[in-house]
Protein backbone atom coordinates (compact mmCIF):
# COMPACT_ATOMS: atom_id res chain seq x y z
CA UNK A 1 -11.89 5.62 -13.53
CA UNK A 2 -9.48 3.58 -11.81
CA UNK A 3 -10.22 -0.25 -10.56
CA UNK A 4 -7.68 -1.54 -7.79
CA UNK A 5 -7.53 -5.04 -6.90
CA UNK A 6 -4.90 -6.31 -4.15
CA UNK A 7 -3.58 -9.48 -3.40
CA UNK A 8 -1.29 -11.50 -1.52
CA UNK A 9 -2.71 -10.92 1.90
CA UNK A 10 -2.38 -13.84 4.16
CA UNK A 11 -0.82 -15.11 7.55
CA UNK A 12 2.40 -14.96 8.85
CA UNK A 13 4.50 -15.36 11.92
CA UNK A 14 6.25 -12.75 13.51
CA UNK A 15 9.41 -11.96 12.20
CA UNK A 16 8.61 -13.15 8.57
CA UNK A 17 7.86 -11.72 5.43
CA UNK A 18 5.12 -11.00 3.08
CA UNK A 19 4.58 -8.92 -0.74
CA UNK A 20 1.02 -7.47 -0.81
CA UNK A 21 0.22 -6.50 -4.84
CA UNK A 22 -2.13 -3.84 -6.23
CA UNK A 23 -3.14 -4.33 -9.93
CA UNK A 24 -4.38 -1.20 -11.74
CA UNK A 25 -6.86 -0.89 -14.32
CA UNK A 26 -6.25 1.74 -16.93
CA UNK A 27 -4.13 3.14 -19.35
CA UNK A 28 -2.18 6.10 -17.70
CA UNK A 29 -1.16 4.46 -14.39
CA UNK A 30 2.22 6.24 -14.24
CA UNK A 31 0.04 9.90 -14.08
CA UNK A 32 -1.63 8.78 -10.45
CA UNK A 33 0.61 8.49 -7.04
CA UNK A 34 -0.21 5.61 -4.88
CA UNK A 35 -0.35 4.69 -1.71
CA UNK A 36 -0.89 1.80 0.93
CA UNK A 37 -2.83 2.48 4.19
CA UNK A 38 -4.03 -0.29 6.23
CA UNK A 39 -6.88 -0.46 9.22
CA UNK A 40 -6.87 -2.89 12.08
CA UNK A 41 -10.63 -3.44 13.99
CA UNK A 42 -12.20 -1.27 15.77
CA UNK A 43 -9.11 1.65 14.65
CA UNK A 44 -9.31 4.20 11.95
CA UNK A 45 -7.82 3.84 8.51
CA UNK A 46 -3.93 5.07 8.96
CA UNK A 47 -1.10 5.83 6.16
CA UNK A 48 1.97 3.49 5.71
CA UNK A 49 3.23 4.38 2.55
CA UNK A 50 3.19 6.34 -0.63
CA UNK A 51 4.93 6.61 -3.67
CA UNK A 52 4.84 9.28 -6.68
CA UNK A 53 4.11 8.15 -10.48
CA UNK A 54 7.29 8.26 -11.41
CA UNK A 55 7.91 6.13 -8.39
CA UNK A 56 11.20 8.28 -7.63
CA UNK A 57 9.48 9.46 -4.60
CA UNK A 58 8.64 7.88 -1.44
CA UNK A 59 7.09 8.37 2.16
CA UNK A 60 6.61 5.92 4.98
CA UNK A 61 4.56 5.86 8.46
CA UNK A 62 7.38 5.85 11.34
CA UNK A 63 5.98 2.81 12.44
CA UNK A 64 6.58 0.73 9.42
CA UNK A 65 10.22 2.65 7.91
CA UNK A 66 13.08 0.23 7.83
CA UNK A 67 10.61 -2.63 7.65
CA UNK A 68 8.23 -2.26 4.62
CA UNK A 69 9.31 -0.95 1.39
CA UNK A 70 7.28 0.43 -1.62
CA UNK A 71 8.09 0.10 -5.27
CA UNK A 72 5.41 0.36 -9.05
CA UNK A 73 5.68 -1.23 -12.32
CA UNK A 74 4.39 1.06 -14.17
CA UNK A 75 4.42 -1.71 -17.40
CA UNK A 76 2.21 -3.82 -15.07
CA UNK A 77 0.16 -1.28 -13.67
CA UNK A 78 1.25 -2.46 -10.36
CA UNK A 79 2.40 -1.29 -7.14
CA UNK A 80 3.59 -3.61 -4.53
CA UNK A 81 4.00 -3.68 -0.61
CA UNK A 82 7.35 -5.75 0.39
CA UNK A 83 6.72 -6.08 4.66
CA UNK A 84 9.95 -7.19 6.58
CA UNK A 85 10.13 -8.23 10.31
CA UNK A 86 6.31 -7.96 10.86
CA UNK A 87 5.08 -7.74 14.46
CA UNK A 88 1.27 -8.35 15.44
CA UNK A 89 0.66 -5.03 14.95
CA UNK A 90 1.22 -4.97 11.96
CA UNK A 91 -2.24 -7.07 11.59
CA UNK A 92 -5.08 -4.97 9.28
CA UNK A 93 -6.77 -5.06 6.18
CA UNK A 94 -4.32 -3.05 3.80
CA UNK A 95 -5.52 -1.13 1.05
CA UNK A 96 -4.62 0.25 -1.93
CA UNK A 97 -5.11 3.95 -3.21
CA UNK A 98 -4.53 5.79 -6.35
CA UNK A 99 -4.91 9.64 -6.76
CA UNK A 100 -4.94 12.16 -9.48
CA UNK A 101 -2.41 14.16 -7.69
CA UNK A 102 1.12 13.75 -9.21
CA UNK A 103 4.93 14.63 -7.98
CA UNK A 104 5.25 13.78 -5.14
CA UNK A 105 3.93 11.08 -2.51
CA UNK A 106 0.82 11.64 -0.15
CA UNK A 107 0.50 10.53 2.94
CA UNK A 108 -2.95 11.44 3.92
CA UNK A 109 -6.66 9.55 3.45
CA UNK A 110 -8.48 12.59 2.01
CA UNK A 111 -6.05 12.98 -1.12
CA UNK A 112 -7.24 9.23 -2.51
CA UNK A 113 -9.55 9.24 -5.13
CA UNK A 114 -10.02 5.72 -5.59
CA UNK A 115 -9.73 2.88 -3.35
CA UNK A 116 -8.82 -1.17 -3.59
CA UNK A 117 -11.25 -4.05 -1.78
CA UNK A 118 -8.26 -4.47 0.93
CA UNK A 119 -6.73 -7.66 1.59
CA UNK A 120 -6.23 -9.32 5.11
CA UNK A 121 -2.69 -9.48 6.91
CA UNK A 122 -2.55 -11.13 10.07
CA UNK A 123 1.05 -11.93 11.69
CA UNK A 124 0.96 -14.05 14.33
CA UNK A 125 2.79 -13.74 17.95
């Protein structure tokens, strides 16, 4: 079993800049990929980035590449969101994910096995 707990939601004006955290219970966090997805009302939950256990691999949603940047500590069984230039659409509840697959990244909603409380982000126009 894996518990997730984010943090470091909040709001921000367009433009700025904001870390989102995901703290990992557990003893063999480096065996599970992660990944961030996020879901805005009234839209389905979408991908915006992954990252392998060994944290040498990475993916991104098109949307957010260039902008947001993913990185793990595996000593602090954490995994962290960095978001640059955000824009209003970037506004969602963004959650955390950890699976039992390992290698690479994964991108997609069905491969999570377990699943953080979310935390707000709201950027402002």
């Amino acid at each position: 079993q894996v518990q997730l707990v984010e943090s470091g939601g909040g709001l921000v004006q367009a433009g700025g800049s904001l870390r989102v955290s995901c703290a990992a219970s557990g003893r063999t966090f480096s065996a599970y990929a992660m990944g961030w997805f996020r879901q805005a009302p009234g839209k389905d939950r979408e991908f915006v980035a992954a990252i392998s256990g060994s944290g040498l691999s990475e993916t991104y949603a098109a949307s957010v590449k260039g902008r947001f940047a993913m990185s793990r500590d595996n000593a602090k069984n954490t995994v962290y969101l960095q978001m640059s230039s955000l824009k209003p659409e970037d506004t969602a509840v963004y959650y955390c994910a950890a699976t039992y697959l390992y290698g690479l990244a994964y991108p997609l909603v069905d491969e999570y096995d377990y699943w953080g409380q979310g935390t707000q982000v709201t950027v402002s126009s």
